[in-house]
PDB file of N, CA and C in Angstrom:
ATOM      1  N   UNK A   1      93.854  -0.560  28.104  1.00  0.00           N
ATOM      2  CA  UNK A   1      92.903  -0.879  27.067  1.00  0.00           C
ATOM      3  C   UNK A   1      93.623  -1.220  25.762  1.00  0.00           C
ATOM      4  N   UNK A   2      94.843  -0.600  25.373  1.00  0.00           N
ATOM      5  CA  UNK A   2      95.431  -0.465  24.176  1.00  0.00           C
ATOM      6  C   UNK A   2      96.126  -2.097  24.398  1.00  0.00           C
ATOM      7  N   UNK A   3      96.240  -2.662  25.461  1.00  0.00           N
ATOM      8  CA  UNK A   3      97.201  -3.675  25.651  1.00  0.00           C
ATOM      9  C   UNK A   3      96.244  -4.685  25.170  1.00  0.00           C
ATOM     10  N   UNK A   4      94.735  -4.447  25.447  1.00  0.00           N
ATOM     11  CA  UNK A   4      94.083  -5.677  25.480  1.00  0.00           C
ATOM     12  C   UNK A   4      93.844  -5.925  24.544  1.00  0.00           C
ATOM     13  N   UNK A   5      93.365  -5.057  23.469  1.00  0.00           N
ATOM     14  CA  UNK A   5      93.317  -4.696  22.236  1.00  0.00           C
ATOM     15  C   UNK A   5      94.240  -5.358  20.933  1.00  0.00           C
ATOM     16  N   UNK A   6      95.623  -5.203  21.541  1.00  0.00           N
ATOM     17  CA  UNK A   6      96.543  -5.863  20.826  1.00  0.00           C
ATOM     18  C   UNK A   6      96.731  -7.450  21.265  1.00  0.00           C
ATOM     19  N   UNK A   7      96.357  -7.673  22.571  1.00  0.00           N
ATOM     20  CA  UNK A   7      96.495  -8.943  22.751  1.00  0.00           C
ATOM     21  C   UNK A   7      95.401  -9.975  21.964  1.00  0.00           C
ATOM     22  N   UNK A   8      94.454  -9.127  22.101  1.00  0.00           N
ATOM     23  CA  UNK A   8      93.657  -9.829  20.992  1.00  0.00           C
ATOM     24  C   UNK A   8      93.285  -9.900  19.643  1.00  0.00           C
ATOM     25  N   UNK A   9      94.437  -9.235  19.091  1.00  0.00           N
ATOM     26  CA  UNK A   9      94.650  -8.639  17.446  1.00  0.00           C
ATOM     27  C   UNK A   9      95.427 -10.269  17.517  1.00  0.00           C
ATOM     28  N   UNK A  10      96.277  -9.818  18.512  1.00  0.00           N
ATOM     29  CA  UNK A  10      97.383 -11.415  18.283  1.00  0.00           C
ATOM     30  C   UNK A  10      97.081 -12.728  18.069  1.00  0.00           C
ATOM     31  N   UNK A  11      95.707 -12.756  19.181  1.00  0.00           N
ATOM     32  CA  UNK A  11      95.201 -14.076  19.250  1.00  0.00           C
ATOM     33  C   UNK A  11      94.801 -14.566  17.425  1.00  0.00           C
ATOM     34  N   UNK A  12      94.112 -13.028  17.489  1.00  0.00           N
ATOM     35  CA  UNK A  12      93.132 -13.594  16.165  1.00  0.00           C
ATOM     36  C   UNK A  12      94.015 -13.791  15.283  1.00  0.00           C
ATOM     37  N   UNK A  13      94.952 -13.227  15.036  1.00  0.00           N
ATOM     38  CA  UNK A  13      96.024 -13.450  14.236  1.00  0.00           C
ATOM     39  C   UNK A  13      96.544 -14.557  14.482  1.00  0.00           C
ATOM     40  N   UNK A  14      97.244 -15.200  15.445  1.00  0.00           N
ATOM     41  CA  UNK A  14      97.944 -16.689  15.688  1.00  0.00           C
ATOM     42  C   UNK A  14      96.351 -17.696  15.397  1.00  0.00           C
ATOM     43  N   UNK A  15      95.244 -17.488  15.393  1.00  0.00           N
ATOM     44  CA  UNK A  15      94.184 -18.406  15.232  1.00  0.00           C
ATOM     45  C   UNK A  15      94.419 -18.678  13.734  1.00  0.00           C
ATOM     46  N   UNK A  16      94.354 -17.211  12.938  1.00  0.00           N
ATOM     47  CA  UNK A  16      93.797 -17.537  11.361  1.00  0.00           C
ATOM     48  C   UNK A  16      95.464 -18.352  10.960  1.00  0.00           C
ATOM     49  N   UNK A  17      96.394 -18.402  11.672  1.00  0.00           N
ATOM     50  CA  UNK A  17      97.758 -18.989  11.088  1.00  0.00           C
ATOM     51  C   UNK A  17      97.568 -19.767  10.842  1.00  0.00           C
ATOM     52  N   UNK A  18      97.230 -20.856  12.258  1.00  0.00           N
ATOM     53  CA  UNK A  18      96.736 -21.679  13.058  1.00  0.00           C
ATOM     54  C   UNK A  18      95.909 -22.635  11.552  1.00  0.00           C
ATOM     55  N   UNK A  19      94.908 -21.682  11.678  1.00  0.00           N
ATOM     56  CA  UNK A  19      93.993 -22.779  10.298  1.00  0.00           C
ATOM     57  C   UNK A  19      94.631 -23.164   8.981  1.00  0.00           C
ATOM     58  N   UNK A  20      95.120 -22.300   8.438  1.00  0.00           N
ATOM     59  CA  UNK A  20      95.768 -22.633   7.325  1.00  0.00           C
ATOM     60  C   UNK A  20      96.800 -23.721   7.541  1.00  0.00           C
ATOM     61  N   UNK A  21      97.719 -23.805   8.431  1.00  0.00           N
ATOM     62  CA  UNK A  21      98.080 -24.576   8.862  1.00  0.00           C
ATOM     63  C   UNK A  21      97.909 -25.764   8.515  1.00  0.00           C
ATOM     64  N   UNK A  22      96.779 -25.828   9.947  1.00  0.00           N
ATOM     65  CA  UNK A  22      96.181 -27.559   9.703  1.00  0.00           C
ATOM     66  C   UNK A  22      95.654 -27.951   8.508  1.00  0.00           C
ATOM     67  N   UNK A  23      94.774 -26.956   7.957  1.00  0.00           N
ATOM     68  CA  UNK A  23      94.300 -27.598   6.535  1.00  0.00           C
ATOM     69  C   UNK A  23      95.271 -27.650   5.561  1.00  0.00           C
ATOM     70  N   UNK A  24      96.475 -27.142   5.518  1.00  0.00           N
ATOM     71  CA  UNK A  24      97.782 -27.817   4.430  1.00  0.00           C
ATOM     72  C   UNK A  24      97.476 -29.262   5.113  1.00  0.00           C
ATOM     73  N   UNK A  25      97.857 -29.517   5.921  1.00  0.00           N
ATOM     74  CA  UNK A  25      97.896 -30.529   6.761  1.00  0.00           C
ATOM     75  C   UNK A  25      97.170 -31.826   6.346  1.00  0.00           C
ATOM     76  N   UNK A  26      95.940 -31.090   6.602  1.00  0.00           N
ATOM     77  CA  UNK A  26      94.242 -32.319   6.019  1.00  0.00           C
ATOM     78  C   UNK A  26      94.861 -32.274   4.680  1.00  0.00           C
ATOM     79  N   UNK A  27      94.830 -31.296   3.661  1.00  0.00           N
ATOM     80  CA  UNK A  27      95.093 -31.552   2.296  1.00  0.00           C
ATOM     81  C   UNK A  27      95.964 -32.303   1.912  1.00  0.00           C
ATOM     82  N   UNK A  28      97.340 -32.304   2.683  1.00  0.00           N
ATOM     83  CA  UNK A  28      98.364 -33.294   2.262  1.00  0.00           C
ATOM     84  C   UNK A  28      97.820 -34.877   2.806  1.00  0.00           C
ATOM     85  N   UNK A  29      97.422 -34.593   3.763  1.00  0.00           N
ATOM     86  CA  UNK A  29      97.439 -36.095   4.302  1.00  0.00           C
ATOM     87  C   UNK A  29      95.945 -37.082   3.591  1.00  0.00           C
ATOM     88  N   UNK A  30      95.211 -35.970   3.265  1.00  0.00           N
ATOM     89  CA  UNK A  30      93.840 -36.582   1.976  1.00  0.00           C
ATOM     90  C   UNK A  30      94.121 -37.228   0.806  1.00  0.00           C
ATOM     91  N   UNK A  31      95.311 -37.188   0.642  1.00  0.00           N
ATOM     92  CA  UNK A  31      96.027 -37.690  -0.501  1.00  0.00           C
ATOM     93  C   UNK A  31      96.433 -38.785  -0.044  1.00  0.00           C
ATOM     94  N   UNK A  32      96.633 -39.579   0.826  1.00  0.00           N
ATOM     95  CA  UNK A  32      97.027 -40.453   1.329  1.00  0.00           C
ATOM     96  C   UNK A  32      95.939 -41.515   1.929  1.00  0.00           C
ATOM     97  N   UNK A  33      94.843 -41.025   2.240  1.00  0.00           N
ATOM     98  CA  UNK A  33      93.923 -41.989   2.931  1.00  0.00           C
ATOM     99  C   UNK A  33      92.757 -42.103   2.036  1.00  0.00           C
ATOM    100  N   UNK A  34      92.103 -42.991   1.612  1.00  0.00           N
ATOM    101  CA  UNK A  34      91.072 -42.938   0.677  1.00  0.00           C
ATOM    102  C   UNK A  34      89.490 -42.019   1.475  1.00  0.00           C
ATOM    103  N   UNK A  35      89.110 -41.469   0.504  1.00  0.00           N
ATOM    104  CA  UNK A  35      87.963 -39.976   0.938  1.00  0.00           C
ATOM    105  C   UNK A  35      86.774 -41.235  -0.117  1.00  0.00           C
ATOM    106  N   UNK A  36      85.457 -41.004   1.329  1.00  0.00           N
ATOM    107  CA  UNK A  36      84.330 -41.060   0.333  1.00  0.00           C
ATOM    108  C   UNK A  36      83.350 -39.787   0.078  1.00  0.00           C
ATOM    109  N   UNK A  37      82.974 -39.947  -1.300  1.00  0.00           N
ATOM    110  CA  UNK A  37      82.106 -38.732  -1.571  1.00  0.00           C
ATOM    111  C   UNK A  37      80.654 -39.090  -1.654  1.00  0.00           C
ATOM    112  N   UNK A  38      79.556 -39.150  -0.998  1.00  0.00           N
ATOM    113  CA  UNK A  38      78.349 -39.414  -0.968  1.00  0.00           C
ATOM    114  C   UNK A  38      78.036 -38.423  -1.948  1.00  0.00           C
ATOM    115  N   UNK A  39      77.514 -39.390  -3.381  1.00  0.00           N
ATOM    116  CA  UNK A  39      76.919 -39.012  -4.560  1.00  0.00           C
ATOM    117  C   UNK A  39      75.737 -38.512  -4.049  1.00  0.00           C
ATOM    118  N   UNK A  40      75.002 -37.305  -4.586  1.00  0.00           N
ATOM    119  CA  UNK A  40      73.548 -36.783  -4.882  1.00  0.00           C
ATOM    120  C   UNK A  40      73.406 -36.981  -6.296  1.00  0.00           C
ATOM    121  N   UNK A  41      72.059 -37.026  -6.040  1.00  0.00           N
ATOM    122  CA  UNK A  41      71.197 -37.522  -7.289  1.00  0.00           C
ATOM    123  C   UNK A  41      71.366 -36.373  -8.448  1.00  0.00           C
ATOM    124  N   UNK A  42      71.497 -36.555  -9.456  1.00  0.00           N
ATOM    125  CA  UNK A  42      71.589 -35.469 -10.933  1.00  0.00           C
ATOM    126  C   UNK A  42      72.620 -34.694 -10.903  1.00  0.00           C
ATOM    127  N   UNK A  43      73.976 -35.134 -10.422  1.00  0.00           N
ATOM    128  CA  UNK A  43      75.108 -34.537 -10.491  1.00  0.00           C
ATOM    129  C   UNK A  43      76.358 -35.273 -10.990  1.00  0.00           C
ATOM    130  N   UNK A  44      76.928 -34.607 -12.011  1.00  0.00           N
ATOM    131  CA  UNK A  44      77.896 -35.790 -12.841  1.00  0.00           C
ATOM    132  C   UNK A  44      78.831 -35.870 -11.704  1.00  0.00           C
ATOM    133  N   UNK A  45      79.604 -36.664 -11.207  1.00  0.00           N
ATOM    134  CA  UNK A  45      81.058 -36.184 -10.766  1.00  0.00           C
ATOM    135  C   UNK A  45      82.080 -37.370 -11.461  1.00  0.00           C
ATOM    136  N   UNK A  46      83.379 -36.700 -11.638  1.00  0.00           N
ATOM    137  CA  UNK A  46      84.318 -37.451 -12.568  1.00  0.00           C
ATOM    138  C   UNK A  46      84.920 -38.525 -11.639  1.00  0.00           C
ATOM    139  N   UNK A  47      85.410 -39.380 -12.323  1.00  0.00           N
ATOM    140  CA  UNK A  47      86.271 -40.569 -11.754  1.00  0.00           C
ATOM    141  C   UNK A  47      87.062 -40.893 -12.200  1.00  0.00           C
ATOM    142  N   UNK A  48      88.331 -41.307 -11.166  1.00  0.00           N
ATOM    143  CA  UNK A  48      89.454 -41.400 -11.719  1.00  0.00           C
ATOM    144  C   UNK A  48      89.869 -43.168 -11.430  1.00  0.00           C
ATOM    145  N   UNK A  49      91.063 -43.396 -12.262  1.00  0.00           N
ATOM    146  CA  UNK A  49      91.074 -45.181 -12.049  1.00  0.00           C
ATOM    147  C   UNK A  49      92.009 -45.441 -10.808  1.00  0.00           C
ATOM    148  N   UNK A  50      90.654 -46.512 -10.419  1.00  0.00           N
ATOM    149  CA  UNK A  50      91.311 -46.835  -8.987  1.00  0.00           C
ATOM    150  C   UNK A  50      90.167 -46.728  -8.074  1.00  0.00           C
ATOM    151  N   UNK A  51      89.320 -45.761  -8.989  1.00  0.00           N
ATOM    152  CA  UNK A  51      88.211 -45.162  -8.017  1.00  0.00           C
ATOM    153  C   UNK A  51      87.230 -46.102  -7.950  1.00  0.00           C
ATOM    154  N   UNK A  52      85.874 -45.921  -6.519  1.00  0.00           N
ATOM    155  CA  UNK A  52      85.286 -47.347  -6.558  1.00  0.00           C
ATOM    156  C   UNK A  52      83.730 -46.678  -6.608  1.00  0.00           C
ATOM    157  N   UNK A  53      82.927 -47.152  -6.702  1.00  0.00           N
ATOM    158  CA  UNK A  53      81.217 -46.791  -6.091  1.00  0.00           C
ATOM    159  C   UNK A  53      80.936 -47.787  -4.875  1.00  0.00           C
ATOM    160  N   UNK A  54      80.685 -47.381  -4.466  1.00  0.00           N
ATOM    161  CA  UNK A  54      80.240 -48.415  -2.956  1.00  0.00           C
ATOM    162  C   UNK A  54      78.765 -47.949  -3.132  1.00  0.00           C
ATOM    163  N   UNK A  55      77.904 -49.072  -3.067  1.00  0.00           N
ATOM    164  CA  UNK A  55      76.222 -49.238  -2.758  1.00  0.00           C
ATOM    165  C   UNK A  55      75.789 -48.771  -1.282  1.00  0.00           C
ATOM    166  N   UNK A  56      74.618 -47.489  -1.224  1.00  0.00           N
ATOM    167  CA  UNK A  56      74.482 -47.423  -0.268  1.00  0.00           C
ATOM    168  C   UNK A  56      72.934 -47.773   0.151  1.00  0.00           C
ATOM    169  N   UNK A  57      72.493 -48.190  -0.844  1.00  0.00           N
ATOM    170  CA  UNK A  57      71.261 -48.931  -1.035  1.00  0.00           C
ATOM    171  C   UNK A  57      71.012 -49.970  -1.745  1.00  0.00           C
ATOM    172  N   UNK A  58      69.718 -50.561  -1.935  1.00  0.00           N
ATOM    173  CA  UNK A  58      70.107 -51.973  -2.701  1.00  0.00           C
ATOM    174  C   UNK A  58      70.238 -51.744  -3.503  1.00  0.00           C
ATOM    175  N   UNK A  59      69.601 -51.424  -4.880  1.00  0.00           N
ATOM    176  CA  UNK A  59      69.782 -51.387  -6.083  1.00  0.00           C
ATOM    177  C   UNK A  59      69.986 -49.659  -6.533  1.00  0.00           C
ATOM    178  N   UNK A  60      70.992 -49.025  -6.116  1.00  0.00           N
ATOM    179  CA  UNK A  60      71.012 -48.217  -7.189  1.00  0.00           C
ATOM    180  C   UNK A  60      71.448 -47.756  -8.334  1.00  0.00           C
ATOM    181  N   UNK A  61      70.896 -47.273  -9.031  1.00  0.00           N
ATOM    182  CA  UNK A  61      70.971 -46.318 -10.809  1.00  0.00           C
ATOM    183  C   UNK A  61      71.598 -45.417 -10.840  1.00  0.00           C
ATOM    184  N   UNK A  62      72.705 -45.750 -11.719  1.00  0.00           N
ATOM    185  CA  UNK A  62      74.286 -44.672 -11.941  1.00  0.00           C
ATOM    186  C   UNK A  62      74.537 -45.109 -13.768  1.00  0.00           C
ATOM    187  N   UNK A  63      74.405 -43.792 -14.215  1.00  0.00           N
ATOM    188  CA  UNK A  63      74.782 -43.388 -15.192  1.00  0.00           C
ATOM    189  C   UNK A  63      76.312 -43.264 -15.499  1.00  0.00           C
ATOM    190  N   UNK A  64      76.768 -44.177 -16.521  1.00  0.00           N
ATOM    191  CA  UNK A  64      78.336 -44.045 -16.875  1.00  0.00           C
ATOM    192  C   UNK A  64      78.770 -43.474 -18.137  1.00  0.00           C
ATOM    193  N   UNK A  65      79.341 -42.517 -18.164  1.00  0.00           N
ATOM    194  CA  UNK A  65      79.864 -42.110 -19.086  1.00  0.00           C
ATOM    195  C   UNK A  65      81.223 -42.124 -19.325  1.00  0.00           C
ATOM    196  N   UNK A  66      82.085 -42.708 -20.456  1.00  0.00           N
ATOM    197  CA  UNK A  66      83.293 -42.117 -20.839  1.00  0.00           C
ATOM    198  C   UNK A  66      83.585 -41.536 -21.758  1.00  0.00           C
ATOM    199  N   UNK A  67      84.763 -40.794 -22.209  1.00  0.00           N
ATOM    200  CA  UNK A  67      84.951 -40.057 -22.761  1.00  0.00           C
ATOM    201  C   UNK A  67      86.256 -40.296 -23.532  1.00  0.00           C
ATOM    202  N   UNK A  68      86.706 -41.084 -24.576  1.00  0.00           N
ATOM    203  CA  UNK A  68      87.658 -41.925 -24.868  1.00  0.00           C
ATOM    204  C   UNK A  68      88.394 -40.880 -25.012  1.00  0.00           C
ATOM    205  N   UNK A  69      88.430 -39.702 -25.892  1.00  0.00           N
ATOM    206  CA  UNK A  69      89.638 -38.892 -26.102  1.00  0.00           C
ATOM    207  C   UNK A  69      90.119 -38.119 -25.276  1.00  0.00           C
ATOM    208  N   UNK A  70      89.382 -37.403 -23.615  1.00  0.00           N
ATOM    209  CA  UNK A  70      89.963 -36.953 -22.866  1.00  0.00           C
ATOM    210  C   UNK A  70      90.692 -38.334 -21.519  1.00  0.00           C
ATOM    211  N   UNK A  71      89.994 -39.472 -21.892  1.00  0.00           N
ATOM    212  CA  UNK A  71      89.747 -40.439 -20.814  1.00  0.00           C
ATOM    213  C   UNK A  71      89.358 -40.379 -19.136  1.00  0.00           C
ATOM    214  N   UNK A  72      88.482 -39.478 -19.278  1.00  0.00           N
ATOM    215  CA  UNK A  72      87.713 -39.381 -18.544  1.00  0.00           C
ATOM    216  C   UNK A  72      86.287 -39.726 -18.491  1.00  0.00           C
ATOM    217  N   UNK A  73      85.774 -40.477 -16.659  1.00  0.00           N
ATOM    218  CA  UNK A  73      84.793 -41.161 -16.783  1.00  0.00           C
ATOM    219  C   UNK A  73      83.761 -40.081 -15.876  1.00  0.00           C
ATOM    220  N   UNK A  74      82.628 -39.704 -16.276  1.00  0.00           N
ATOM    221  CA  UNK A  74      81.738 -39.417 -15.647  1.00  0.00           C
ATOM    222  C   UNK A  74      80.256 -40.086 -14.892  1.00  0.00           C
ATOM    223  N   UNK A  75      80.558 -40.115 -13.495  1.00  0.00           N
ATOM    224  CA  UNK A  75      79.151 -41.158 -13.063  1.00  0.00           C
ATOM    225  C   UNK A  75      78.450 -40.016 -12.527  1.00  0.00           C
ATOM    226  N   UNK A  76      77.188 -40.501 -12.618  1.00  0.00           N
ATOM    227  CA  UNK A  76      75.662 -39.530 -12.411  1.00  0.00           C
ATOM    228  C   UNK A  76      74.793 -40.425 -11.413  1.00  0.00           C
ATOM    229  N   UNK A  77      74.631 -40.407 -10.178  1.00  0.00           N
ATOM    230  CA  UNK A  77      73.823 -41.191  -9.323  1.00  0.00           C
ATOM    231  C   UNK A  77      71.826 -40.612 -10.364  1.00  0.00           C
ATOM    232  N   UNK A  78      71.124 -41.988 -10.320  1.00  0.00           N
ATOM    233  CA  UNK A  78      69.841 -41.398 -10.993  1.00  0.00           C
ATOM    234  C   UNK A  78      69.161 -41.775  -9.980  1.00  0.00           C
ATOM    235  N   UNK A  79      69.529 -42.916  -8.902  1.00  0.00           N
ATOM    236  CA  UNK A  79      68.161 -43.289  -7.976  1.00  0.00           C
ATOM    237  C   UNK A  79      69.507 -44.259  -7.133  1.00  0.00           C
ATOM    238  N   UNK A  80      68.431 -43.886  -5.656  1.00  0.00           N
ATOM    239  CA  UNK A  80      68.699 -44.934  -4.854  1.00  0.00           C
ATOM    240  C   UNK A  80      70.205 -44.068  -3.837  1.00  0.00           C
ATOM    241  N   UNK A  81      70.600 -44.726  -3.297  1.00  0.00           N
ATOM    242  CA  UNK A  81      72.051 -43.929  -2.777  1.00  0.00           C
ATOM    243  C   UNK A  81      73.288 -44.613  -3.307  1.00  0.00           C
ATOM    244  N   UNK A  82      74.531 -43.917  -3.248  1.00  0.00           N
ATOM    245  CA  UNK A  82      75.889 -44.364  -3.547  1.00  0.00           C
ATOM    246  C   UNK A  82      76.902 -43.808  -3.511  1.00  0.00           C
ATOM    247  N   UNK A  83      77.983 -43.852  -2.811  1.00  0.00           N
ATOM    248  CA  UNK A  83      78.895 -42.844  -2.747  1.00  0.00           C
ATOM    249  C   UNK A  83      80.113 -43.484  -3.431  1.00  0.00           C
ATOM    250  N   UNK A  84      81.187 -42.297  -3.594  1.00  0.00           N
ATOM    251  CA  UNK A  84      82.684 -43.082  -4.672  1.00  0.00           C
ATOM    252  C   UNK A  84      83.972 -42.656  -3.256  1.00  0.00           C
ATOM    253  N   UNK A  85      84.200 -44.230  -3.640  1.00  0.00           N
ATOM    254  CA  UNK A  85      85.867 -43.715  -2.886  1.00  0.00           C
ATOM    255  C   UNK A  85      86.940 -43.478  -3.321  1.00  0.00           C
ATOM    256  N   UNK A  86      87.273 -42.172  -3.333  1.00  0.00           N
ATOM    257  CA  UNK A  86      88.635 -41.525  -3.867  1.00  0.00           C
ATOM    258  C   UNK A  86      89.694 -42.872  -3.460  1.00  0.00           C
ATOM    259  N   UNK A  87      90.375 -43.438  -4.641  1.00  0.00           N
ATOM    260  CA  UNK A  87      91.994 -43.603  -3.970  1.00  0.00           C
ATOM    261  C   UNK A  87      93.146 -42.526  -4.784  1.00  0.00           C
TER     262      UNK A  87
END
């Protein structure tokens, strides 16, 4: 019983390694492939240059904001769909 016990302390243990792992992994390699973020409606999210909006409907309403002295841009989806692609 004591054997099985530990064999499966191990597993769970080599599993949780296991994850951290791969997600260094995803994290490094996310940096490398462009990520889209499907905007929701009434939520600022920042943008950086380089970055794009792709239309996911016909006409939608996005609020732009910049911010000259930090230079940062904030877009706000108001209607319609649109997501941003990280580069």
């Amino acid at each position: 019983m004591k054997n099985i016990i530990k064999a499966l302390l191990s597993m769970s243990l080599f599993a949780l390694v296991g994850c951290n792992d791969t997600s260094t992994k995803r994290d490094a390699s996310a940096n490398l492939v462009p990520t889209n973020v499907r905007m929701q409606r009434d939520i600022p999210y920042t943008i950086n240059k380089g970055d794009e909006i792709e239309k996911l409907s016909a006409n939608p309403k996005i609020k732009l904001e910049s911010d000259l002295n930090s230079g940062k841009t904030i877009v706000t989806l108001l209607s319609g769909e649109a997501a941003i692609i990280k580069k």
